[in-house]
N, C-alpha and C. Protein backbone atom coordinates (compact mmCIF):
# COMPACT_ATOMS: atom_id res chain seq x y z
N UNK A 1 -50.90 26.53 -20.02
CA UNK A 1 -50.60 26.14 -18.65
C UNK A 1 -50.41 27.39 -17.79
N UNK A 2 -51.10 27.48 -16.58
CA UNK A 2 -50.97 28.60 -16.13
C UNK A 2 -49.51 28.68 -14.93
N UNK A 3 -48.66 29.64 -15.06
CA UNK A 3 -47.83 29.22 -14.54
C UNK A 3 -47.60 30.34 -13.43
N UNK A 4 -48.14 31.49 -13.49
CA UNK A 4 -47.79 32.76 -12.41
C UNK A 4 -49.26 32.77 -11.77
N UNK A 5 -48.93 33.44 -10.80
CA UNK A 5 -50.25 33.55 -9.44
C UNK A 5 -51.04 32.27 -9.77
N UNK A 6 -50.82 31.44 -9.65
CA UNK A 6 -51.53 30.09 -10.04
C UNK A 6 -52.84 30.16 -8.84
N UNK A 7 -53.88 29.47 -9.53
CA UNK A 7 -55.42 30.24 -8.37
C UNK A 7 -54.82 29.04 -7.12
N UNK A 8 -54.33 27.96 -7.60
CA UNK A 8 -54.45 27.08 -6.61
C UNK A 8 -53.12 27.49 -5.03
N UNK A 9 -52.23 28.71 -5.71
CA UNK A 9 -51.91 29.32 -4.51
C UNK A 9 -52.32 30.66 -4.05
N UNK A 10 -53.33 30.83 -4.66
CA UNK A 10 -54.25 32.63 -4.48
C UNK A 10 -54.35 32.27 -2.64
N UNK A 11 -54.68 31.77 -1.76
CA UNK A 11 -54.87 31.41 -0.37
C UNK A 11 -53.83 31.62 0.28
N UNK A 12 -52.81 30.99 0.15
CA UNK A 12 -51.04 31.17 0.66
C UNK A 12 -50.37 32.79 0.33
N UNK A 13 -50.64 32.77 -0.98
CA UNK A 13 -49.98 34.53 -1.68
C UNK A 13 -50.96 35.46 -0.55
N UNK A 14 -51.99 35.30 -0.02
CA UNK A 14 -52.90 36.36 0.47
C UNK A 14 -52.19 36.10 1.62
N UNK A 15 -52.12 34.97 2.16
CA UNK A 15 -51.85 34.71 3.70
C UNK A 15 -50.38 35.41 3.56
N UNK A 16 -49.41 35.14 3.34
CA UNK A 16 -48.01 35.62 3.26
C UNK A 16 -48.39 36.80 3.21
N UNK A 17 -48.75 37.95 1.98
CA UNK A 17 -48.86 39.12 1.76
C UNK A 17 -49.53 39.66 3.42
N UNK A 18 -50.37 39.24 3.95
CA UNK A 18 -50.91 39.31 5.34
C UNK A 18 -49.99 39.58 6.10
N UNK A 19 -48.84 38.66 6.59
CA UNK A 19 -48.03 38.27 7.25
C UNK A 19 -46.57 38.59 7.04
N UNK A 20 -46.53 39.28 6.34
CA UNK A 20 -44.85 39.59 6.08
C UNK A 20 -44.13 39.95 7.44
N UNK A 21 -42.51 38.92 6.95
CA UNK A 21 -42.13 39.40 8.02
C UNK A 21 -41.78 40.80 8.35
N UNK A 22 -41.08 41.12 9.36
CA UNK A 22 -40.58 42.19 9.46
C UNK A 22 -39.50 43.27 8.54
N UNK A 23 -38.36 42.42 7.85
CA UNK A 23 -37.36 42.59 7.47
C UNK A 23 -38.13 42.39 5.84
N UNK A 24 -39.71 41.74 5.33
CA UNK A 24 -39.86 41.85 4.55
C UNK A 24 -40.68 43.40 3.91
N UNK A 25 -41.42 43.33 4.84
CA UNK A 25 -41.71 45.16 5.08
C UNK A 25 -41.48 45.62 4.86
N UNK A 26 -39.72 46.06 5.57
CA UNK A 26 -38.76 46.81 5.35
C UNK A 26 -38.32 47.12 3.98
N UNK A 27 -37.98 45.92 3.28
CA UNK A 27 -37.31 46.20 1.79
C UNK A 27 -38.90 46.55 1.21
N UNK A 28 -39.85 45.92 1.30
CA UNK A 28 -41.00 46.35 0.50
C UNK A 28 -41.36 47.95 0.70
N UNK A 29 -41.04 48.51 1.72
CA UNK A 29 -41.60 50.26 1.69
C UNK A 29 -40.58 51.11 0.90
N UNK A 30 -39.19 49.93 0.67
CA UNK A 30 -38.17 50.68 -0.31
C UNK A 30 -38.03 50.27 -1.88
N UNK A 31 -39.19 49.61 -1.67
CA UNK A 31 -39.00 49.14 -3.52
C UNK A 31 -40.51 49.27 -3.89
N UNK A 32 -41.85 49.13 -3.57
CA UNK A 32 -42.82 49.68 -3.66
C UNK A 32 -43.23 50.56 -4.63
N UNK A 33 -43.98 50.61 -5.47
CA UNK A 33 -44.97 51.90 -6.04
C UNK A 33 -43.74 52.54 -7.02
N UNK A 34 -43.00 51.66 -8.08
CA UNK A 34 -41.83 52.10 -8.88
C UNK A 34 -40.99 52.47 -8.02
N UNK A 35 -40.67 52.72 -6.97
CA UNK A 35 -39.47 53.60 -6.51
C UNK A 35 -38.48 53.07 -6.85
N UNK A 36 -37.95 52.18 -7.86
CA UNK A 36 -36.81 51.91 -8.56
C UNK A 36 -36.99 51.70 -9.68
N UNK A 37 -38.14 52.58 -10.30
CA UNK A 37 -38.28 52.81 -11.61
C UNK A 37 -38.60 51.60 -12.42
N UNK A 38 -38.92 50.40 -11.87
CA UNK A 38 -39.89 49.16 -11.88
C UNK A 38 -40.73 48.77 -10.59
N UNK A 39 -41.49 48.22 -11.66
CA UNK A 39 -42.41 47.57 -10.68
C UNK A 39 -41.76 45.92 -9.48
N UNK A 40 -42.62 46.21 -8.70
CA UNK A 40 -41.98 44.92 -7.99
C UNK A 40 -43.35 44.56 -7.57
N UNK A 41 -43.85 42.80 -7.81
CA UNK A 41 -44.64 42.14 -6.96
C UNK A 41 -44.13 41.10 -5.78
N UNK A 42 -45.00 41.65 -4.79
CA UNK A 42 -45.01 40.97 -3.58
C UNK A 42 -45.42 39.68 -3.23
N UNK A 43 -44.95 38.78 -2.82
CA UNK A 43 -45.19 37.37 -2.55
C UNK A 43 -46.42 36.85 -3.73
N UNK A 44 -45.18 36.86 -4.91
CA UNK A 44 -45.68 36.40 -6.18
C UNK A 44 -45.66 35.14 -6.63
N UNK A 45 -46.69 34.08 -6.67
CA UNK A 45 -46.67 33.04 -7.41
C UNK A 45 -46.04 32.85 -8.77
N UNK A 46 -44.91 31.79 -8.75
CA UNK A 46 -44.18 31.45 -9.97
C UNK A 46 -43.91 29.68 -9.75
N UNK A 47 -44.37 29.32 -10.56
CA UNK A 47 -45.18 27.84 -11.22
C UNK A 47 -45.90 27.16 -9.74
N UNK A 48 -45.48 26.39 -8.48
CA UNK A 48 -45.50 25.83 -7.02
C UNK A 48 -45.10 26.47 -6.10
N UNK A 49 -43.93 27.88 -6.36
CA UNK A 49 -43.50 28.90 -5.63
C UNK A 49 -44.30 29.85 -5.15
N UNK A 50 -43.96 30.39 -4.02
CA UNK A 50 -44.39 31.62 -3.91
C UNK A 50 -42.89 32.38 -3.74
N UNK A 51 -42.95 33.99 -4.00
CA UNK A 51 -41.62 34.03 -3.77
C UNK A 51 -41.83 35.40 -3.56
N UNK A 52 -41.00 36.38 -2.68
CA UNK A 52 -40.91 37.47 -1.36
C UNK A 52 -41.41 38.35 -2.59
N UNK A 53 -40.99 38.63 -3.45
CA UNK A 53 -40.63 39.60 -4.36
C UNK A 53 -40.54 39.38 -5.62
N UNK A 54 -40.81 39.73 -6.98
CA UNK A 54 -40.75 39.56 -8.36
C UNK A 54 -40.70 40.97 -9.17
N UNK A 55 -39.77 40.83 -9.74
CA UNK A 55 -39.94 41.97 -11.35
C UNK A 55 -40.81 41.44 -12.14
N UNK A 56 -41.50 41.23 -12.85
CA UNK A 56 -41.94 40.78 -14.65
C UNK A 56 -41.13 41.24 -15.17
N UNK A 57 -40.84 42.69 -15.56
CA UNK A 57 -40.29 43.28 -16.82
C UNK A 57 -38.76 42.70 -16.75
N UNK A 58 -38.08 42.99 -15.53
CA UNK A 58 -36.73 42.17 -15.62
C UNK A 58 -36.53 41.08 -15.32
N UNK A 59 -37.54 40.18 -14.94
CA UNK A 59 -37.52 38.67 -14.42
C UNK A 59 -36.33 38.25 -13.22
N UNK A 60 -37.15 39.41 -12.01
CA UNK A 60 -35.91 39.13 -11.02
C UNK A 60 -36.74 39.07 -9.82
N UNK A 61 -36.60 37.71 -9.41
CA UNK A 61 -36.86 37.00 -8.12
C UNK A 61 -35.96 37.96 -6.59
N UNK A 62 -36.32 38.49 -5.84
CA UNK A 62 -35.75 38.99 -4.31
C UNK A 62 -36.26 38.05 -2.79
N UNK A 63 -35.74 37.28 -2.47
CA UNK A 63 -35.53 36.49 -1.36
C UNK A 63 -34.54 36.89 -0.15
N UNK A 64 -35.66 37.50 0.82
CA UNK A 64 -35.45 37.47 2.06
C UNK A 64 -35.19 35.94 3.45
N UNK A 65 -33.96 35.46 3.30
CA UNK A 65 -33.90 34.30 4.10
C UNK A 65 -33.82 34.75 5.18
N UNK A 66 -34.73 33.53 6.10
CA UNK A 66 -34.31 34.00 7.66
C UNK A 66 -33.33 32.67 7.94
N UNK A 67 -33.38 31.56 9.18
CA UNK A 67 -32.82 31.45 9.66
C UNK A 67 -33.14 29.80 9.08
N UNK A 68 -33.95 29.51 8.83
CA UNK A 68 -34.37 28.46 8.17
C UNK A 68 -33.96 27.86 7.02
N UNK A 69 -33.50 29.01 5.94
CA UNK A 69 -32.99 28.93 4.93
C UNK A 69 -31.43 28.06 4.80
N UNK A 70 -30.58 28.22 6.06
CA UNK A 70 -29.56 27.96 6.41
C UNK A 70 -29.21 26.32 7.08
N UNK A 71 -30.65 26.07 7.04
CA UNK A 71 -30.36 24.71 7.47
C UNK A 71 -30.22 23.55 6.51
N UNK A 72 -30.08 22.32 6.56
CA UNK A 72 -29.58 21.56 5.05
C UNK A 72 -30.85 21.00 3.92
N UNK A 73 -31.77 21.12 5.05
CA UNK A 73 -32.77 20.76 4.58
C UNK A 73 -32.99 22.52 3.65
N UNK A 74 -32.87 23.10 4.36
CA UNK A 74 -34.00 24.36 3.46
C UNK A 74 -32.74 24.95 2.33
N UNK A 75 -31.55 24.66 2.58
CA UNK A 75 -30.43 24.98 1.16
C UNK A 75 -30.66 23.98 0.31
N UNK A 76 -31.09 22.57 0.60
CA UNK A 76 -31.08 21.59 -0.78
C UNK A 76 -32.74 22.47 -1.20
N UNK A 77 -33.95 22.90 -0.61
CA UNK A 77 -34.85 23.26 -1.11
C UNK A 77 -34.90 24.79 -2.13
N UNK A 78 -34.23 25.72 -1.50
CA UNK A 78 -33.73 26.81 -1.94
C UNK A 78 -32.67 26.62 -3.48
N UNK A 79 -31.93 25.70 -3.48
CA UNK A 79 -31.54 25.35 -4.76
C UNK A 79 -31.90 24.39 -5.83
N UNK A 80 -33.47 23.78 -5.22
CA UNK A 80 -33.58 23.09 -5.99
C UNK A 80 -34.59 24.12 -6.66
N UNK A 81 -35.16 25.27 -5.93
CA UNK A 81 -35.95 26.35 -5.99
C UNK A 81 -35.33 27.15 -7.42
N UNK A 82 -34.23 27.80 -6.95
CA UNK A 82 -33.47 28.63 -7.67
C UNK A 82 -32.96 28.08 -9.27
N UNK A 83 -32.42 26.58 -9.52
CA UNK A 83 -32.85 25.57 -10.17
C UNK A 83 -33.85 25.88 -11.52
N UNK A 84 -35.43 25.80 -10.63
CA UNK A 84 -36.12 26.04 -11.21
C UNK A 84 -36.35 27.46 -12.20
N UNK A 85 -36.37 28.71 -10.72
CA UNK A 85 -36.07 30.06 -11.93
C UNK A 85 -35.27 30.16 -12.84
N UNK A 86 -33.93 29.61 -12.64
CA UNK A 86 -32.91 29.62 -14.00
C UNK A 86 -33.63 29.16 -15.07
N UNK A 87 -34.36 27.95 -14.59
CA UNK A 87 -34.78 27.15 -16.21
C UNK A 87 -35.60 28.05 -17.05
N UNK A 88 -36.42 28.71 -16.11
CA UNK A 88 -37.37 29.72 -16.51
C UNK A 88 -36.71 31.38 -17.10
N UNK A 89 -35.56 31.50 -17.00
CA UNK A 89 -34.94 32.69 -17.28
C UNK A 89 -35.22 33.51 -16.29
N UNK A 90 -35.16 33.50 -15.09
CA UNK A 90 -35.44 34.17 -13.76
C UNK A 90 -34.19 34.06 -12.84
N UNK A 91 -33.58 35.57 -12.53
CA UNK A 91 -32.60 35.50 -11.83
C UNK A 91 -33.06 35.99 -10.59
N UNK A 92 -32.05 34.87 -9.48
CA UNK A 92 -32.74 35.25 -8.05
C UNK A 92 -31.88 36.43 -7.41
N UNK A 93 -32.20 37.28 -6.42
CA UNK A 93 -30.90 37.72 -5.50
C UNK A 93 -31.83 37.01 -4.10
N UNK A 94 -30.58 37.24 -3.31
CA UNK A 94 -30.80 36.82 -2.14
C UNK A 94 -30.69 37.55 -0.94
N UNK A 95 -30.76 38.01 -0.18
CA UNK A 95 -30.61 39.03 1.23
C UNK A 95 -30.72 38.32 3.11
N UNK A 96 -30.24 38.23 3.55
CA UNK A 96 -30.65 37.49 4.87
C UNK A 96 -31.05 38.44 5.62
N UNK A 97 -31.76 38.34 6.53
CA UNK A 97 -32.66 38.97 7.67
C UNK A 97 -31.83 40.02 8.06
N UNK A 98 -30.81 40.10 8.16
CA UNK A 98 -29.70 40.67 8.64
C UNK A 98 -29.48 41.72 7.89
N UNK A 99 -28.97 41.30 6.70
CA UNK A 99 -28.72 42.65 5.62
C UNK A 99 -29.34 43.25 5.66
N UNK A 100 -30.89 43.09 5.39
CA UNK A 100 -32.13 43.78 5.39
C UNK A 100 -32.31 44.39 6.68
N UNK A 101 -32.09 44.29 7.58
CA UNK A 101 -32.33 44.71 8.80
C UNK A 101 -31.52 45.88 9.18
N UNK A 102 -30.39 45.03 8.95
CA UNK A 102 -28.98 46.44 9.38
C UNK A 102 -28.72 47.49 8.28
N UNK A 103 -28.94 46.70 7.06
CA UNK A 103 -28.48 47.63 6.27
C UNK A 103 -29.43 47.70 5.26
N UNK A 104 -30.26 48.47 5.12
CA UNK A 104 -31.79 47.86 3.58
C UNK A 104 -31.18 49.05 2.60
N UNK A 105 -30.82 50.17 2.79
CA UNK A 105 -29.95 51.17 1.88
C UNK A 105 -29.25 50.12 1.18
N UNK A 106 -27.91 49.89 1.65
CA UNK A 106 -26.80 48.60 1.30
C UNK A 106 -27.94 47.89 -0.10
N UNK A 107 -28.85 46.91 0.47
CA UNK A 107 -29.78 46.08 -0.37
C UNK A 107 -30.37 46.30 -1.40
N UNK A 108 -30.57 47.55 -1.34
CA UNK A 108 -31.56 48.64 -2.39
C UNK A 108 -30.61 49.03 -3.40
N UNK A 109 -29.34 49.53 -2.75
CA UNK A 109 -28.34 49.64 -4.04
C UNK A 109 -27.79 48.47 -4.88
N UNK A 110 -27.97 47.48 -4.25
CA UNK A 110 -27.70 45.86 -4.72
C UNK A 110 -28.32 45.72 -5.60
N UNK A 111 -29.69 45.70 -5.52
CA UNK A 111 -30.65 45.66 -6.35
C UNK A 111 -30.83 46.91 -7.76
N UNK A 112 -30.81 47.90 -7.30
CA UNK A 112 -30.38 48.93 -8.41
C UNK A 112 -29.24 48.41 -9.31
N UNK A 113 -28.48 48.05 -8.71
CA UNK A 113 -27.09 47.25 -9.69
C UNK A 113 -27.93 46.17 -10.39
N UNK A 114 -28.71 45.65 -10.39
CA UNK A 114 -29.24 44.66 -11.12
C UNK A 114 -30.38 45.23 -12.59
N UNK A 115 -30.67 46.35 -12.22
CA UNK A 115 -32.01 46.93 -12.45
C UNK A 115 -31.63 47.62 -14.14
């Protein structure tokens, strides 16, 4: 069963990777090309997901929420999301537009703590 970059979201992963937001950019020019001594993929398919950010080697999901995320609809989706990576042995972190924005140093060391 194919369960990562699945072809049937190869169209969406391109379009997103296209389109990143702003604040996704940001953390991506600071985690990029090993600079934390792993690799990180960018708006990586995992099983119906697409998701901002992925390790393989440490199985760690990075989610940039904006403003959407916060509403009731997109927290019951986000946990039914997160849900899913647990089952899979995939731990998420999370960051809001904000952190990333004001502070992406702050984020980067967050993430190093995980690493």
């Amino acid at each position: 069963m194919e369960l990562f970059n699945k072809s049937s979201t190869k169209d969406k992963r391109n379009n997103l990777k296209q389109n990143m937001t702003l604040e996704e950019e940001l953390l991506w020019k600071n985690i990029r090309k090993d600079q934390l001594g792993v690799r990180f993929r960018r708006q990586y398919g995992i099983g119906e997901y697409i998701v901002d950010f992925y390790c393989p080697k440490l199985r760690i999901v990075i989610e940039i929420d904006g403003g959407q995320h916060y509403i009731e609809k997109g927290l019951e989706y986000d946990h039914v999301r997160e849900e899913y990576m647990k089952e899979l042995g995939i731990k998420t972190l999370r960051f809001s537009n904000a952190e990333v924005r004001d502070d992406v140093e702050g984020v980067v060391e967050e993430i190093k703590g995980e690493i």
